[in-house]
N, C-alpha and C. Protein backbone atom coordinates (compact mmCIF):
# COMPACT_ATOMS: atom_id res chain seq x y z
N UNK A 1 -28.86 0.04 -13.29
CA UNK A 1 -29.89 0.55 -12.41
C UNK A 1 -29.28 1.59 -11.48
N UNK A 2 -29.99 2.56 -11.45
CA UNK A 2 -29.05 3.85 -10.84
C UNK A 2 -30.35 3.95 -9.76
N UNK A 3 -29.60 3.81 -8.13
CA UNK A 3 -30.20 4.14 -7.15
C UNK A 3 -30.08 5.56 -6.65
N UNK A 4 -31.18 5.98 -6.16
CA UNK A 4 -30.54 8.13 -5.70
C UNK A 4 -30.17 7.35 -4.53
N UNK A 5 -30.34 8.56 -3.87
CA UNK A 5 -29.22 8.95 -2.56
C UNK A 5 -30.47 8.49 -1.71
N UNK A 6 -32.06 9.67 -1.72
CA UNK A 6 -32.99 9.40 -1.09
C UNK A 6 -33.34 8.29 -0.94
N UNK A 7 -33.23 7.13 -2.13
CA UNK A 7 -33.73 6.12 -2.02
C UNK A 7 -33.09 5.23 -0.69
N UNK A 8 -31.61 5.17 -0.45
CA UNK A 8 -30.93 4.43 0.13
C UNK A 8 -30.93 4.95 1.25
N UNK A 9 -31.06 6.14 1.50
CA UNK A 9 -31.31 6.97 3.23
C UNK A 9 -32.88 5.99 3.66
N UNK A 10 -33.46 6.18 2.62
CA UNK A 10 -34.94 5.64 3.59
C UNK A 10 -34.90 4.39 3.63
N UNK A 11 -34.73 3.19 3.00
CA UNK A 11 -34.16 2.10 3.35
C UNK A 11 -33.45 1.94 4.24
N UNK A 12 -32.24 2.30 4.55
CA UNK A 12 -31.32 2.45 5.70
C UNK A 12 -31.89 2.71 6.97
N UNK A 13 -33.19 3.75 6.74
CA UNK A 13 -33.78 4.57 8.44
C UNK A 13 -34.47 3.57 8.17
N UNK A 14 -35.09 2.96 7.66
CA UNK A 14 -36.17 1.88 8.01
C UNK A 14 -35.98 0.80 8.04
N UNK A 15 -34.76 0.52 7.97
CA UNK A 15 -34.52 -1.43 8.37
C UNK A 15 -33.58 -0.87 10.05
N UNK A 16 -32.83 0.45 9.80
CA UNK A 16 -32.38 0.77 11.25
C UNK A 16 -33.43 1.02 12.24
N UNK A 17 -34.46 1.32 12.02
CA UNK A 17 -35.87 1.37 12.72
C UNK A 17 -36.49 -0.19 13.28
N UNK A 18 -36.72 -0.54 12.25
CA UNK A 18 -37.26 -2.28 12.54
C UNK A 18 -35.92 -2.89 13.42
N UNK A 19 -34.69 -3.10 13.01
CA UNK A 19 -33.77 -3.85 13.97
C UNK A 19 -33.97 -3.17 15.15
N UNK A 20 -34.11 -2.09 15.41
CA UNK A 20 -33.95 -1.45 16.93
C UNK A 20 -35.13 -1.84 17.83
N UNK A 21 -36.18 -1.37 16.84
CA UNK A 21 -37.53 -1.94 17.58
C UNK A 21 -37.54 -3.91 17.64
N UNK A 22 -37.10 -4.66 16.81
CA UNK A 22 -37.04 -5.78 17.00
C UNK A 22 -35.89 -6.19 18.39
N UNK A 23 -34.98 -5.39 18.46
CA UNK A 23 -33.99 -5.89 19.20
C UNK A 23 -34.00 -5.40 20.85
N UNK A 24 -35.21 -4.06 20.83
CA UNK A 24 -35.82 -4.01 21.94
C UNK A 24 -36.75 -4.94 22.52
N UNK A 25 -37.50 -5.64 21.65
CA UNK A 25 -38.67 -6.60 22.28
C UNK A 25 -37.86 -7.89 22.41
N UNK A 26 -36.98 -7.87 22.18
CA UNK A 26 -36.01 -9.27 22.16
C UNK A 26 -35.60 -9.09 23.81
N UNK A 27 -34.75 -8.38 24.30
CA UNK A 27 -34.56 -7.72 25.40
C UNK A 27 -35.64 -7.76 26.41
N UNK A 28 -36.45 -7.34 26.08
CA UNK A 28 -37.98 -7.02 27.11
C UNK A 28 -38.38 -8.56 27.22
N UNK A 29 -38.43 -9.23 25.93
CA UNK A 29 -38.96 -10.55 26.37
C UNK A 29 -37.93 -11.29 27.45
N UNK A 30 -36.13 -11.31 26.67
CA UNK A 30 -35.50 -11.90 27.95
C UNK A 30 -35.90 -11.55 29.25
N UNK A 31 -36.01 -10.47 29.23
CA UNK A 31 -35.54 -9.70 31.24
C UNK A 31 -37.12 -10.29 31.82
N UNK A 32 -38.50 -10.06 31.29
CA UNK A 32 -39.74 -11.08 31.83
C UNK A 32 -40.04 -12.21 31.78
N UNK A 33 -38.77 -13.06 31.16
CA UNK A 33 -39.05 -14.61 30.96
C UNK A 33 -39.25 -14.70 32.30
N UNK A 34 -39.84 -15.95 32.92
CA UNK A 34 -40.15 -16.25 34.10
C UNK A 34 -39.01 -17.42 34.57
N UNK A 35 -38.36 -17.82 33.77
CA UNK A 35 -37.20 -18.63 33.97
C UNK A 35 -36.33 -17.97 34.23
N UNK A 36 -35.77 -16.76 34.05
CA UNK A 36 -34.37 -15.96 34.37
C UNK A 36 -34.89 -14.80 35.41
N UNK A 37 -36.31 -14.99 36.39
CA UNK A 37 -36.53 -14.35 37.12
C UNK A 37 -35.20 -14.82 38.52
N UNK A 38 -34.93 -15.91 39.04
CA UNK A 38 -34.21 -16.05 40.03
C UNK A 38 -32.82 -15.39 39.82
N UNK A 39 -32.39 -15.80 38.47
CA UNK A 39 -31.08 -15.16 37.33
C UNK A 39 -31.18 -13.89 38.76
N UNK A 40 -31.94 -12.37 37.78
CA UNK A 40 -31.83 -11.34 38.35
C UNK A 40 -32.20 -11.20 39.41
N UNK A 41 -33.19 -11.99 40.43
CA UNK A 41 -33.35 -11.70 41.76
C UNK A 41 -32.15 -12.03 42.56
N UNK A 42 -31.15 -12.61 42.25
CA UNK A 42 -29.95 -13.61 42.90
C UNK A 42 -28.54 -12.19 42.85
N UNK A 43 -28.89 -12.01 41.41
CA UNK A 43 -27.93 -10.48 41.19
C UNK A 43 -27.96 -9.30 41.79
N UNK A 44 -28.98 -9.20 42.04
CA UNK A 44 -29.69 -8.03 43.02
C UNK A 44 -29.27 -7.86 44.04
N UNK A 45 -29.57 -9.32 44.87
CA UNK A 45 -28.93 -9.32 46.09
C UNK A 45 -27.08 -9.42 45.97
N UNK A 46 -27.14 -9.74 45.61
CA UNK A 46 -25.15 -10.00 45.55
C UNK A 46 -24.99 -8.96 45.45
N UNK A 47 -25.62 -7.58 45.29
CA UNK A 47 -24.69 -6.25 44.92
C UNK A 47 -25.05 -6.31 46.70
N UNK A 48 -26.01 -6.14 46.73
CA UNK A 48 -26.42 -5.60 48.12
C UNK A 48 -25.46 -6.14 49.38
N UNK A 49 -25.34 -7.38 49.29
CA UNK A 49 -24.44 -8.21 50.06
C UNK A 49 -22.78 -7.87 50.30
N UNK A 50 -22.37 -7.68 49.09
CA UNK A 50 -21.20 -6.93 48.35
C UNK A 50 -20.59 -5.53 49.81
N UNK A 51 -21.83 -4.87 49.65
CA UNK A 51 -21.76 -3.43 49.76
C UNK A 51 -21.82 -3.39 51.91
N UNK A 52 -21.79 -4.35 52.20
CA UNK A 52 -22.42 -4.05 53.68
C UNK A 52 -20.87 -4.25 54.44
N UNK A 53 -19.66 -4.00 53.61
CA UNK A 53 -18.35 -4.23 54.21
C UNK A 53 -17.57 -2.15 54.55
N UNK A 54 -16.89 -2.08 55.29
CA UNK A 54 -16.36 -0.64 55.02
C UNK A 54 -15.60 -0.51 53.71
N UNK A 55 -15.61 0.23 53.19
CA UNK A 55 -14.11 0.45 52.18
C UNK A 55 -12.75 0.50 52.43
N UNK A 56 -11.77 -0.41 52.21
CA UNK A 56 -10.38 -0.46 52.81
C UNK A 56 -9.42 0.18 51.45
């Protein structure tokens, strides 16, 4: 079975298409879970907290 070239480029852009778009909504769902809201509200502040010293 002899595959072309075209054949395996568009396969390739289109499963690299679906993982990206799948692995974006994967992402989007973590960061709005409502359980890992304190997670990043807690991080937030620690930079802020961090930062209120002079630089030595």
């Amino acid at each position: 079975m002899s595959v072309s070239h075209e054949t395996l480029t568009w396969i390739s852009k289109s499963f690299g298409l679906f993982y990206l778009v799948g692995l974006s909504v994967i992402v989007v769902v973590y960061a709005y879970y409502p359980k890992n809201k304190k997670r990043f509200t807690e991080a937030a502040i620690s930079i802020i907290k961090d930062e209120d010293k002079p630089c030595q």
